[in-house]
N, C-alpha and C. Protein backbone atom coordinates (compact mmCIF):
# COMPACT_ATOMS: atom_id res chain seq x y z
N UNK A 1 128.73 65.58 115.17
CA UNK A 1 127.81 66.70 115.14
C UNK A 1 127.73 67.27 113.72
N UNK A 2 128.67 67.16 113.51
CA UNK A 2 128.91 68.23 111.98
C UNK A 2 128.05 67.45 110.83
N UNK A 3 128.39 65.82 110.80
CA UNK A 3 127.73 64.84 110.10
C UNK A 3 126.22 65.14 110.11
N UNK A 4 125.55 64.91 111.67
CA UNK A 4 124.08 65.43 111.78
C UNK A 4 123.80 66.34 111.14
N UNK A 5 124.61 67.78 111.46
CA UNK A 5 124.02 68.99 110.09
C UNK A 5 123.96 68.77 109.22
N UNK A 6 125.02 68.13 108.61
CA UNK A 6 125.20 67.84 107.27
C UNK A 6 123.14 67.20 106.74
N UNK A 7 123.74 65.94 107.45
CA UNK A 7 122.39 65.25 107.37
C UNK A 7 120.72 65.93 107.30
N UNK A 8 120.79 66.49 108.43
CA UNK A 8 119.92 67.59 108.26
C UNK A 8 119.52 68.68 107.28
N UNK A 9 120.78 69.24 106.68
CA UNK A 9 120.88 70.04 105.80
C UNK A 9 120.27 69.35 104.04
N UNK A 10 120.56 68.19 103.85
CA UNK A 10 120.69 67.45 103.03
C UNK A 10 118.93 66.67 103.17
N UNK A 11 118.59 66.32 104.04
CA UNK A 11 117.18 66.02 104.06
C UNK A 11 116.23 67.20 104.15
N UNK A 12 116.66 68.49 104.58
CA UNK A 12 115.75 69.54 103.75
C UNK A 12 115.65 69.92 102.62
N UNK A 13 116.89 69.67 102.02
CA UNK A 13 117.29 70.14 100.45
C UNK A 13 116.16 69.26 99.86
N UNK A 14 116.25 67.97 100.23
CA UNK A 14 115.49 67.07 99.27
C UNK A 14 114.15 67.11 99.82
N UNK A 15 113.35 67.54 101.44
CA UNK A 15 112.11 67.38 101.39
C UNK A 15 111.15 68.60 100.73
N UNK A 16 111.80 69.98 100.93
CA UNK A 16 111.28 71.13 100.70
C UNK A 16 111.10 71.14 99.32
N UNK A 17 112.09 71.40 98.72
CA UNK A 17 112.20 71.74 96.84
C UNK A 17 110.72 70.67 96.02
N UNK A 18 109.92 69.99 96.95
CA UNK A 18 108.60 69.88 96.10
C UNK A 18 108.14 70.82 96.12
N UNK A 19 108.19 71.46 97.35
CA UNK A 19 106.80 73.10 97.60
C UNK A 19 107.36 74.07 96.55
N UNK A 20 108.67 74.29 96.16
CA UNK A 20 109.19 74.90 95.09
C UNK A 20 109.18 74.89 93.86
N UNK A 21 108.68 73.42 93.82
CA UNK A 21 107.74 73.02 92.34
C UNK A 21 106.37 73.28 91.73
N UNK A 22 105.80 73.55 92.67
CA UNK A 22 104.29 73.63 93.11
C UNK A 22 103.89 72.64 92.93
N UNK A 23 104.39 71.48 93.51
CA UNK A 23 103.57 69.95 93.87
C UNK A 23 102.74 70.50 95.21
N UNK A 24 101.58 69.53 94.91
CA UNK A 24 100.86 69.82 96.32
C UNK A 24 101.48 69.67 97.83
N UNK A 25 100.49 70.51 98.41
CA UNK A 25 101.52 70.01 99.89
C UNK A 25 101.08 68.83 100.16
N UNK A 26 102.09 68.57 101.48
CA UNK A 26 101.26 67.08 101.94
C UNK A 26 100.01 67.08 102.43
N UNK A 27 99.19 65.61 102.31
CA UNK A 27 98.33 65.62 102.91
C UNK A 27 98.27 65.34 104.22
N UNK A 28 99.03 64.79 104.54
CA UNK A 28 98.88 65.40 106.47
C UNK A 28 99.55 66.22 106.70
N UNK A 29 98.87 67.62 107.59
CA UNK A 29 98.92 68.85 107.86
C UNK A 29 100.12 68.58 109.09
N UNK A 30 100.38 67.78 109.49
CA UNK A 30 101.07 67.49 110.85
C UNK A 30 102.15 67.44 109.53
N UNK A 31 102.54 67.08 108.75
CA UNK A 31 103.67 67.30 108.08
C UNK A 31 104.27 68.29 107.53
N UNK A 32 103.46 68.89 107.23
CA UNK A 32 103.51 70.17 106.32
C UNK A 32 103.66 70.97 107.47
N UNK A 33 103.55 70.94 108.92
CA UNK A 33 103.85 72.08 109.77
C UNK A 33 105.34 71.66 110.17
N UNK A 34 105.75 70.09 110.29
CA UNK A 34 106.85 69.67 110.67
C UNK A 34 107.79 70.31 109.61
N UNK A 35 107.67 70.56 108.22
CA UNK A 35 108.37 70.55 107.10
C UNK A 35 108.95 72.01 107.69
N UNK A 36 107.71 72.91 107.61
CA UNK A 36 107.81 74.11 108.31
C UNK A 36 108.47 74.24 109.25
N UNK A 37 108.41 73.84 110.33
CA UNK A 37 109.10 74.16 111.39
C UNK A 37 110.70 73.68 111.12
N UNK A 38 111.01 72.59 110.70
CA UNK A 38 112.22 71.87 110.74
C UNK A 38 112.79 73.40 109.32
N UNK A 39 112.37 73.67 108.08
CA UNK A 39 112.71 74.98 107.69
C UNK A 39 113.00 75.82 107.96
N UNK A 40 112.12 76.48 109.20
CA UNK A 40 112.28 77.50 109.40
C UNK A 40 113.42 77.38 110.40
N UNK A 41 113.87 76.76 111.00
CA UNK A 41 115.06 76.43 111.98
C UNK A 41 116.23 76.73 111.51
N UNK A 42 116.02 75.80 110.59
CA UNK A 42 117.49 75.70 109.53
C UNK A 42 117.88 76.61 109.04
N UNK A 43 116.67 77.86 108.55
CA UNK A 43 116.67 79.03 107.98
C UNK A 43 117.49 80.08 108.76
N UNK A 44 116.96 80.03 110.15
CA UNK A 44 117.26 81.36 110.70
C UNK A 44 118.56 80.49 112.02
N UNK A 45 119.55 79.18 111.82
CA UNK A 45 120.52 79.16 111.96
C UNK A 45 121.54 79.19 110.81
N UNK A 46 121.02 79.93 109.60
CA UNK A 46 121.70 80.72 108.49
C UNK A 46 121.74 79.53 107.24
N UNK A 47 121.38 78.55 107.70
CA UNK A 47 121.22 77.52 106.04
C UNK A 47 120.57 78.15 104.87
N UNK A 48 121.71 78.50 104.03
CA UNK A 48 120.84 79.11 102.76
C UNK A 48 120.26 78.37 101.36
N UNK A 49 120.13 77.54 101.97
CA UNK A 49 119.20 76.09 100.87
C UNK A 49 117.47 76.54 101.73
N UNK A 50 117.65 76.42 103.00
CA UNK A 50 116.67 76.59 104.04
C UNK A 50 115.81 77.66 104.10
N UNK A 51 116.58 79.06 104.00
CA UNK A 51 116.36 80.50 103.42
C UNK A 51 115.29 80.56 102.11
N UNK A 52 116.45 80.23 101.37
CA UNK A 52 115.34 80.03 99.76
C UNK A 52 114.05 79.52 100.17
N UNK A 53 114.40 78.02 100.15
CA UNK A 53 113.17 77.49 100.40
C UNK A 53 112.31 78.47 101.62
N UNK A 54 112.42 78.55 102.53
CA UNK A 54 111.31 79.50 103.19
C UNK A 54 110.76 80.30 102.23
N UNK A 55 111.01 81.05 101.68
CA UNK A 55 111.35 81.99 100.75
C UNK A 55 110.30 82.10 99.65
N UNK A 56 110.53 80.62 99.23
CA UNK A 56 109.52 79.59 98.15
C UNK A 56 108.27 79.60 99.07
N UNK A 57 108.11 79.43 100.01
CA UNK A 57 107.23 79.10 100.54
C UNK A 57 105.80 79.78 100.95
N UNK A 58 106.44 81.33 101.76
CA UNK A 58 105.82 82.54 101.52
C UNK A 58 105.63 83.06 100.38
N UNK A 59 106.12 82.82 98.98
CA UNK A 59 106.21 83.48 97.90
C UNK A 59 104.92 82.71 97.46
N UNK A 60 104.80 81.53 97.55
CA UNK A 60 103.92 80.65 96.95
C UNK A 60 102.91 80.54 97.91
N UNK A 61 102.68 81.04 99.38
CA UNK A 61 101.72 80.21 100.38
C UNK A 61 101.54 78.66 100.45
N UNK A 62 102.95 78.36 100.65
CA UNK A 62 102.99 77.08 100.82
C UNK A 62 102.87 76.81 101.90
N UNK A 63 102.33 76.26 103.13
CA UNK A 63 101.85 75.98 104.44
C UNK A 63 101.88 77.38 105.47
N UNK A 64 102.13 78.64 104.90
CA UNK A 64 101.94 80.05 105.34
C UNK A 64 101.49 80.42 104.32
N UNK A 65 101.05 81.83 105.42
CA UNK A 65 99.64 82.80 104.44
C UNK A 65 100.92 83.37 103.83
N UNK A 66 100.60 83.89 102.63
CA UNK A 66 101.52 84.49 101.12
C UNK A 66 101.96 85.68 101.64
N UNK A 67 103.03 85.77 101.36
CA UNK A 67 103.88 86.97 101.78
C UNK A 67 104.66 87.50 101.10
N UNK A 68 105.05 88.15 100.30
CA UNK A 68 105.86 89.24 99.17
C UNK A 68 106.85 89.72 100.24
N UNK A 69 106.60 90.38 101.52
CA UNK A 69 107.68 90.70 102.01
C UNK A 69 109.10 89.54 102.92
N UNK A 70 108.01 88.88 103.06
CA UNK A 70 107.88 87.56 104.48
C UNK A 70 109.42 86.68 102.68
N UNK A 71 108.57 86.84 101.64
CA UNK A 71 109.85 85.65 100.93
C UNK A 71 110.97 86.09 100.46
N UNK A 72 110.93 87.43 100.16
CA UNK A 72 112.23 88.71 99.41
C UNK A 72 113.13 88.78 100.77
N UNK A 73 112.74 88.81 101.97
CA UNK A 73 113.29 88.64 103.20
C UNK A 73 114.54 87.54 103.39
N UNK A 74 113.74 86.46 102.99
CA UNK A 74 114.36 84.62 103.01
C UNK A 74 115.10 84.79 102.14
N UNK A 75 114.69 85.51 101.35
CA UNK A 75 115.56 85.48 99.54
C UNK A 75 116.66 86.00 99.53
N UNK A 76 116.53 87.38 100.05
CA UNK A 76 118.03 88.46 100.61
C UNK A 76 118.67 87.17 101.38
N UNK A 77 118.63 86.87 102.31
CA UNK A 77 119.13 85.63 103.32
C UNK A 77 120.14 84.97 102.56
N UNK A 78 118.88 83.83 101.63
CA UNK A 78 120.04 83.67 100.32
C UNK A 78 120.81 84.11 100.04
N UNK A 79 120.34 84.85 99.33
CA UNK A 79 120.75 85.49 98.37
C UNK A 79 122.52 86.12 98.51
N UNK A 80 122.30 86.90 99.98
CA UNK A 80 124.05 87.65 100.45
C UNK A 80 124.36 85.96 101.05
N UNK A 81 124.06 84.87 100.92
CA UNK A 81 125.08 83.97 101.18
C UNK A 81 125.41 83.07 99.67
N UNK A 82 125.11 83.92 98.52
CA UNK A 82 125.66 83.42 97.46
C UNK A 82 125.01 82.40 96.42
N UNK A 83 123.29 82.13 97.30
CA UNK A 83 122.97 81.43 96.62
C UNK A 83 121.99 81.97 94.94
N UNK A 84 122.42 81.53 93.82
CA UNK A 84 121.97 82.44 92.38
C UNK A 84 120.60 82.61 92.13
N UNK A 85 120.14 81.10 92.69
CA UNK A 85 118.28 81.49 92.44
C UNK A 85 117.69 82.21 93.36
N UNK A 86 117.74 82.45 94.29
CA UNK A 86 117.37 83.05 95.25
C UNK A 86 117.53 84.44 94.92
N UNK A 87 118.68 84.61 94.08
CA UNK A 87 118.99 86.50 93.74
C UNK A 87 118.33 86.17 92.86
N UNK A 88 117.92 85.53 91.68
CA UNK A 88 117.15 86.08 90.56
C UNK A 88 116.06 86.00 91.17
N UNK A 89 115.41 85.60 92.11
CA UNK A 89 114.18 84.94 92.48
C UNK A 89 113.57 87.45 93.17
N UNK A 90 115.08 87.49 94.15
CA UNK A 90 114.82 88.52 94.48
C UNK A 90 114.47 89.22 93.36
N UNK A 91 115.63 89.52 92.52
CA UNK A 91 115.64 90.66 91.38
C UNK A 91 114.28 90.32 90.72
N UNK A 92 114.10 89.50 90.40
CA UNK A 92 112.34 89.45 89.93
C UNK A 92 111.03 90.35 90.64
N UNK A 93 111.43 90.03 92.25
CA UNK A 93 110.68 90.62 92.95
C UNK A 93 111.01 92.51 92.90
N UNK A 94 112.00 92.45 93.11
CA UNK A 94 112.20 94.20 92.61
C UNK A 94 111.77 94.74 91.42
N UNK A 95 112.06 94.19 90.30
CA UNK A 95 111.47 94.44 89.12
C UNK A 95 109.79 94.47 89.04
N UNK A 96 109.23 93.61 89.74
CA UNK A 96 107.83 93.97 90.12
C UNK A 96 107.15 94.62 91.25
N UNK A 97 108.19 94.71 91.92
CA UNK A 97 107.66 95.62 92.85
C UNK A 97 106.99 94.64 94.23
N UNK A 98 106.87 93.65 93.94
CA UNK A 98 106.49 92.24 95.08
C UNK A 98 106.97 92.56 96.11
N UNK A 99 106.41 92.74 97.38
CA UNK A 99 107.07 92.72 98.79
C UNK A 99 108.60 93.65 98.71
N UNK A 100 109.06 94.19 97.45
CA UNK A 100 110.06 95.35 97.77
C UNK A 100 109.64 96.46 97.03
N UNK A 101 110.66 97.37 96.97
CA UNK A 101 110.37 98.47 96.24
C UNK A 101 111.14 98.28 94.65
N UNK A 102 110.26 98.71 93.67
CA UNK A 102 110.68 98.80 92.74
C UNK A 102 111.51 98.96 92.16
């Protein structure tokens, strides 16, 4: 079981972090919702590779409508589980005022 997470964990790391590049999404939409969904899973059973990336995702409107609050959300997530880009990614957003308060 643990292996499967692992596995899992490790094939999001590597499918998501294009949308974090701003490479295009995919062109089949059936993927780009799978990408999504299999994310957002991972996200909110506390994976903080998964978090970020959500994070990236709303920040950028990457297969969701753009969200300032919807990615500082994912980002905090991160972020209190230690991950560094995800806090600068926040602190950026505070400093501008993006989906938090200033």
């Amino acid at each position: 079981m643990r292996n499967t997470v692992s596995v899992l964990a490790l094939s999001l790391c590597l499918a998501v972090p294009a949308f974090a590049q701003n490479a295009p999404p995919p062109a089949n939409e059936g993927q780009l919702t799978a990408t999504l969904r299999d994310t957002r899973a991972a996200a909110e059973r506390g994976n903080a590779a998964a978090q970020y990336n959500l994070g990236v995702m709303y920040e950028d409107g990457r297969g969701v409508t753009r969200d300032d609050a919807q990615a500082a959300a994912w980002y905090r997530k991160a972020a209190d589980q230690g991950d560094a880009v995800a806090k600068d990614n926040l602190r950026l957003m505070h400093e501008q005022g993006r989906g938090v308060a200033k």
